[in-house]
N, C-alpha and C. Protein backbone atom coordinates (compact mmCIF):
# COMPACT_ATOMS: atom_id res chain seq x y z
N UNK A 1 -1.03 -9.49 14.24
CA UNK A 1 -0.12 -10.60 14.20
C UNK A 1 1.14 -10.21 14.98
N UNK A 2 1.49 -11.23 15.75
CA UNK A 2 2.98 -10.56 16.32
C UNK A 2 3.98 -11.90 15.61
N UNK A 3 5.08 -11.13 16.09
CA UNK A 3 6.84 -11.69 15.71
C UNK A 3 6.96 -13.51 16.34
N UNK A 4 6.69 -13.69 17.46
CA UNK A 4 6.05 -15.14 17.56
C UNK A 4 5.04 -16.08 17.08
N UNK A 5 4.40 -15.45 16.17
CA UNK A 5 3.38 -16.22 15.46
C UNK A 5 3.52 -16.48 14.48
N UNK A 6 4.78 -16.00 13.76
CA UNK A 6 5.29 -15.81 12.34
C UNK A 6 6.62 -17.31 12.72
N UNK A 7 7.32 -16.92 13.79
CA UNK A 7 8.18 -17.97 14.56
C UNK A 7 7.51 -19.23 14.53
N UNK A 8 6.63 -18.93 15.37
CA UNK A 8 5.78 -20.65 15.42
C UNK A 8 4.82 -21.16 14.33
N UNK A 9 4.97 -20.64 13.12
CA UNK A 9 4.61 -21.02 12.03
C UNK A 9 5.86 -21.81 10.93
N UNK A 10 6.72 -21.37 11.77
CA UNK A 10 7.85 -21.76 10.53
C UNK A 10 8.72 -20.79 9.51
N UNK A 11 8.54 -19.51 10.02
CA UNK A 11 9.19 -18.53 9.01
C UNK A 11 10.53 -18.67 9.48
N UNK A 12 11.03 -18.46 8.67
CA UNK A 12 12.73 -18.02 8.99
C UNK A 12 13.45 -16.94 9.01
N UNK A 13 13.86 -16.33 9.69
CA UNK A 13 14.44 -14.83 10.42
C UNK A 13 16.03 -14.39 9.13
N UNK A 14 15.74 -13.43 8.72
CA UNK A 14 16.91 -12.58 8.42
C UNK A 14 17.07 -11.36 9.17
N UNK A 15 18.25 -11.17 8.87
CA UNK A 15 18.75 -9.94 9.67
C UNK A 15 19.22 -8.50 8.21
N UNK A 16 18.78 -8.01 8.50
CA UNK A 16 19.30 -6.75 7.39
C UNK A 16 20.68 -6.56 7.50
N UNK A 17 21.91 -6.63 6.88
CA UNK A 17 23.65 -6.27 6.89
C UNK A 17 23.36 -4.46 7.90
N UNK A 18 22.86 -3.98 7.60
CA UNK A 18 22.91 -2.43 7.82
C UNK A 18 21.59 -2.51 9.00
N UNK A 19 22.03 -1.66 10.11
CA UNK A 19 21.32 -0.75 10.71
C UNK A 19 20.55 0.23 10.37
N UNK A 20 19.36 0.86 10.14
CA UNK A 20 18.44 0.41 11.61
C UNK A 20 17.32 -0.58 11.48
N UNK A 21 17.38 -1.19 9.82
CA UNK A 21 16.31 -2.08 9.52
C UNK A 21 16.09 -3.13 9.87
N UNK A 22 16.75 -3.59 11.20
CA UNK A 22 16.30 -5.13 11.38
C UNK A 22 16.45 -6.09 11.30
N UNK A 23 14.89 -6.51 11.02
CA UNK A 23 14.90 -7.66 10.65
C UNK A 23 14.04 -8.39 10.03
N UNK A 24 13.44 -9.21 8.78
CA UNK A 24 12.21 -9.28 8.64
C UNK A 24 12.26 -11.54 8.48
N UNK A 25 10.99 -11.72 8.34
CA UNK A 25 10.72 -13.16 8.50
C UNK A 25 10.69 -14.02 6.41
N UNK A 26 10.58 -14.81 6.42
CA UNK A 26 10.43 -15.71 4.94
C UNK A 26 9.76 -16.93 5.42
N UNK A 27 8.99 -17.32 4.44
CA UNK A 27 8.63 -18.89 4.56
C UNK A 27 7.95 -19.43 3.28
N UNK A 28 9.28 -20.11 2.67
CA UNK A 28 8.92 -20.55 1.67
C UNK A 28 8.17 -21.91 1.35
N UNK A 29 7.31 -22.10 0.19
CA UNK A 29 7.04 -23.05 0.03
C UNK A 29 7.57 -24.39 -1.30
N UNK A 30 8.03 -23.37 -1.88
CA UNK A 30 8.95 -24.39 -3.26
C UNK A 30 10.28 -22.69 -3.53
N UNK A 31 10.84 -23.28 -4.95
CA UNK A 31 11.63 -22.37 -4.87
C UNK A 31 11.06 -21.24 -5.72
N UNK A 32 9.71 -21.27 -5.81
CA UNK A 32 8.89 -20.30 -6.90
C UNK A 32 7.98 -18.94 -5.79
N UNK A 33 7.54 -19.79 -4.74
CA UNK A 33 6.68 -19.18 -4.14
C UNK A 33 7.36 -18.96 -3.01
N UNK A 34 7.01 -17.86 -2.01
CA UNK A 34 7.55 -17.62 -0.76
C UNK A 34 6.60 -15.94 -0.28
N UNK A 35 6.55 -16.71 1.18
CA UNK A 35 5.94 -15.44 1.63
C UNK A 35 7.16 -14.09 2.45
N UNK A 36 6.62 -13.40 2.76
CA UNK A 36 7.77 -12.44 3.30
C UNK A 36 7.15 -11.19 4.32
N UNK A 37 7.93 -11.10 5.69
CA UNK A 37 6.92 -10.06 6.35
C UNK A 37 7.69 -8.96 6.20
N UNK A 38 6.80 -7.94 6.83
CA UNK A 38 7.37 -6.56 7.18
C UNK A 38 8.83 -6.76 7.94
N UNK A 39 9.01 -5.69 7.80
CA UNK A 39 10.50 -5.49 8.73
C UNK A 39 9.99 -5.43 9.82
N UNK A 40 11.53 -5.57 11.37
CA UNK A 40 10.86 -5.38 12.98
C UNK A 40 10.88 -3.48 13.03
N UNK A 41 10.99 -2.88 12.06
CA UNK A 41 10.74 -1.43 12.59
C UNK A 41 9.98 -0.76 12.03
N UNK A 42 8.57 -2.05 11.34
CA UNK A 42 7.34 -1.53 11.23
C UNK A 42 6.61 -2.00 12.43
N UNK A 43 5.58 -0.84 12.76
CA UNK A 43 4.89 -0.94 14.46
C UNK A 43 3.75 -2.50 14.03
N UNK A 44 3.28 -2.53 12.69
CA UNK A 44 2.44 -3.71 12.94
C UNK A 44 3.27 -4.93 12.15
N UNK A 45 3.19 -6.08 12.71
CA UNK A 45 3.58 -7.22 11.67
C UNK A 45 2.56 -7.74 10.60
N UNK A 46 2.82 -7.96 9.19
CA UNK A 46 1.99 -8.41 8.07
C UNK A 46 2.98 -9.01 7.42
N UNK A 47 2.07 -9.81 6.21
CA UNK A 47 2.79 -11.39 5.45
C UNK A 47 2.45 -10.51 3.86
N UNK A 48 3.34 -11.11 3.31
CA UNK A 48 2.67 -10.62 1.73
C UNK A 48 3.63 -11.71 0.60
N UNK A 49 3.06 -12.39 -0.41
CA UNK A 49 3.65 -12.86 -1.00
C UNK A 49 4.99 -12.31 -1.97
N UNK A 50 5.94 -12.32 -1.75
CA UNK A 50 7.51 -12.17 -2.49
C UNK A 50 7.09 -11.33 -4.11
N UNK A 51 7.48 -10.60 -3.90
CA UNK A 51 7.45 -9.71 -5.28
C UNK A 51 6.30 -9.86 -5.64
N UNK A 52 5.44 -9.41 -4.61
CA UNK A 52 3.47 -9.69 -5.46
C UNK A 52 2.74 -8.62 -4.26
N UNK A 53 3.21 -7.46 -4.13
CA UNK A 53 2.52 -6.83 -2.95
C UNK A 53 1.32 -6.08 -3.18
N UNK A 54 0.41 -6.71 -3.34
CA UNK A 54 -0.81 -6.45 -3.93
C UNK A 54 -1.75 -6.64 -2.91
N UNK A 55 -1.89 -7.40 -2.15
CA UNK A 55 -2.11 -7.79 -0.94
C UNK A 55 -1.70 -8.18 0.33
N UNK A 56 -2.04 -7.55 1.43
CA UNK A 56 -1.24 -8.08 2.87
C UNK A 56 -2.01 -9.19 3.73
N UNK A 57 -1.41 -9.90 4.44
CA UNK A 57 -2.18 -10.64 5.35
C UNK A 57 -1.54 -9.86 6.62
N UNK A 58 -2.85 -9.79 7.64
CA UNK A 58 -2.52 -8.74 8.96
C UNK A 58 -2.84 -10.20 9.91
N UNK A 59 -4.10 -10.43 10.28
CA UNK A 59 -4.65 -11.83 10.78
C UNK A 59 -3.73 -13.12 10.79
N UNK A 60 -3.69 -13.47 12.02
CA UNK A 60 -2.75 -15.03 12.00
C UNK A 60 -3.66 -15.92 11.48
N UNK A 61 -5.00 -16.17 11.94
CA UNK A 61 -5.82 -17.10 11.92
C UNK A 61 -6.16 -17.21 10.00
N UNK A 62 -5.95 -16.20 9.44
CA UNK A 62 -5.82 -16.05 7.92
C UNK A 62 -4.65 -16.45 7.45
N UNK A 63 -3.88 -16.08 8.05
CA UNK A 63 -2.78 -17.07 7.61
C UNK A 63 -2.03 -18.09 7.55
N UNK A 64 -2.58 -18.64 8.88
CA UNK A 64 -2.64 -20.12 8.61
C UNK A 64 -3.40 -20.71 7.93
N UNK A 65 -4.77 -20.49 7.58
CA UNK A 65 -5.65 -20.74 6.11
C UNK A 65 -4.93 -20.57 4.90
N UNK A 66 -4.50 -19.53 5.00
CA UNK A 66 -3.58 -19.34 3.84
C UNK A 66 -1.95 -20.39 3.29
N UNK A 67 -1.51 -20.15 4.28
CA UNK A 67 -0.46 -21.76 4.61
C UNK A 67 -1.02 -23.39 3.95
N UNK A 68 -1.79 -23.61 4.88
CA UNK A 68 -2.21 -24.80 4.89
C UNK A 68 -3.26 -25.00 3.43
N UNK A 69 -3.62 -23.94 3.02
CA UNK A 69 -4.23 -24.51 1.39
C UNK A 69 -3.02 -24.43 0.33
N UNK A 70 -2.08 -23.53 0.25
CA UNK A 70 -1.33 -23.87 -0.44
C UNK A 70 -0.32 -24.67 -0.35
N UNK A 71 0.22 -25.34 0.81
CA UNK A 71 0.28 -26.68 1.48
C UNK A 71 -0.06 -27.76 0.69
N UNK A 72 -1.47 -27.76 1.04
CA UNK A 72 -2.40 -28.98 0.11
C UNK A 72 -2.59 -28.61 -1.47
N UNK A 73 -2.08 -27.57 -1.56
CA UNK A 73 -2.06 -28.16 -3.36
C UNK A 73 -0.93 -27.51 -4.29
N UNK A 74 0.10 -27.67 -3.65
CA UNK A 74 1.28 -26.92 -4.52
C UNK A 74 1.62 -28.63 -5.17
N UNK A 75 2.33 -28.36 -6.28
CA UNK A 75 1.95 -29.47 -7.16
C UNK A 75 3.37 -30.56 -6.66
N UNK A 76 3.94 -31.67 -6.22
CA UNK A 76 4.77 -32.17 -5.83
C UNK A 76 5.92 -32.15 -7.01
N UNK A 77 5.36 -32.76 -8.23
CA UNK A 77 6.29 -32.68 -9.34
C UNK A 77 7.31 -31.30 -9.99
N UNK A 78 6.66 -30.28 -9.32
CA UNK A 78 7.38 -29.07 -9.34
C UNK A 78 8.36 -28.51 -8.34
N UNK A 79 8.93 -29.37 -7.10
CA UNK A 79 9.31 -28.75 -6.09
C UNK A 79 10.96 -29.08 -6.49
C-alpha cells in the first residue's frame, strides 16, 4: 500500500508535534470506530483499526473491501 492510496481513499493526515515521527493517516467512520496507519518512518504502509491492533491491513484492494462493508452497515441511528 503506498501514502497515496490511503490519500485517495479519504484518510486524513496528522503530523506528529515532535520530530522524527512524522506523520501518520485516520479515517474515521462514526465517532466509535476509526481506522489508523503506520507512521511515514515505517518503510511499509498498513491500516489497523484504533486501539484494536490485532490485525493489519497491508493490501489496498482489501481495504477498500474493508471500507465499503463497513460503510454499508454501520448503523445510521448511532452516528
Amino acid at each position: 500500500m503506498k501514502e497515496q492510496d490511503l490519500i485517495d481513499l479519504g484518510f486524513e493526515r496528522t503530523d506528529f508535534d515532535e520530530p522524527p515521527f512524522g506523520h501518520y493517516y485516520t479515517y474515521e467512520f462514526d465517532r466509535h470506530l476509526c481506522l489508523i496507519s503506520s507512521d511515514s518512518t515505517d518503510s511499509d504502509w498498513w491500516v489497523e483499526l484504533f486501539d484494536y491492533q490485532t490485525f493489519r491491513i497491508y493490501d489496498i484492494e482489501e481495504l477498500k473491501l474493508f471500507i465499503e462493508l463497513i460503510q454499508r452497515n454501520v448503523r445510521k441511528d448511532t452516528l
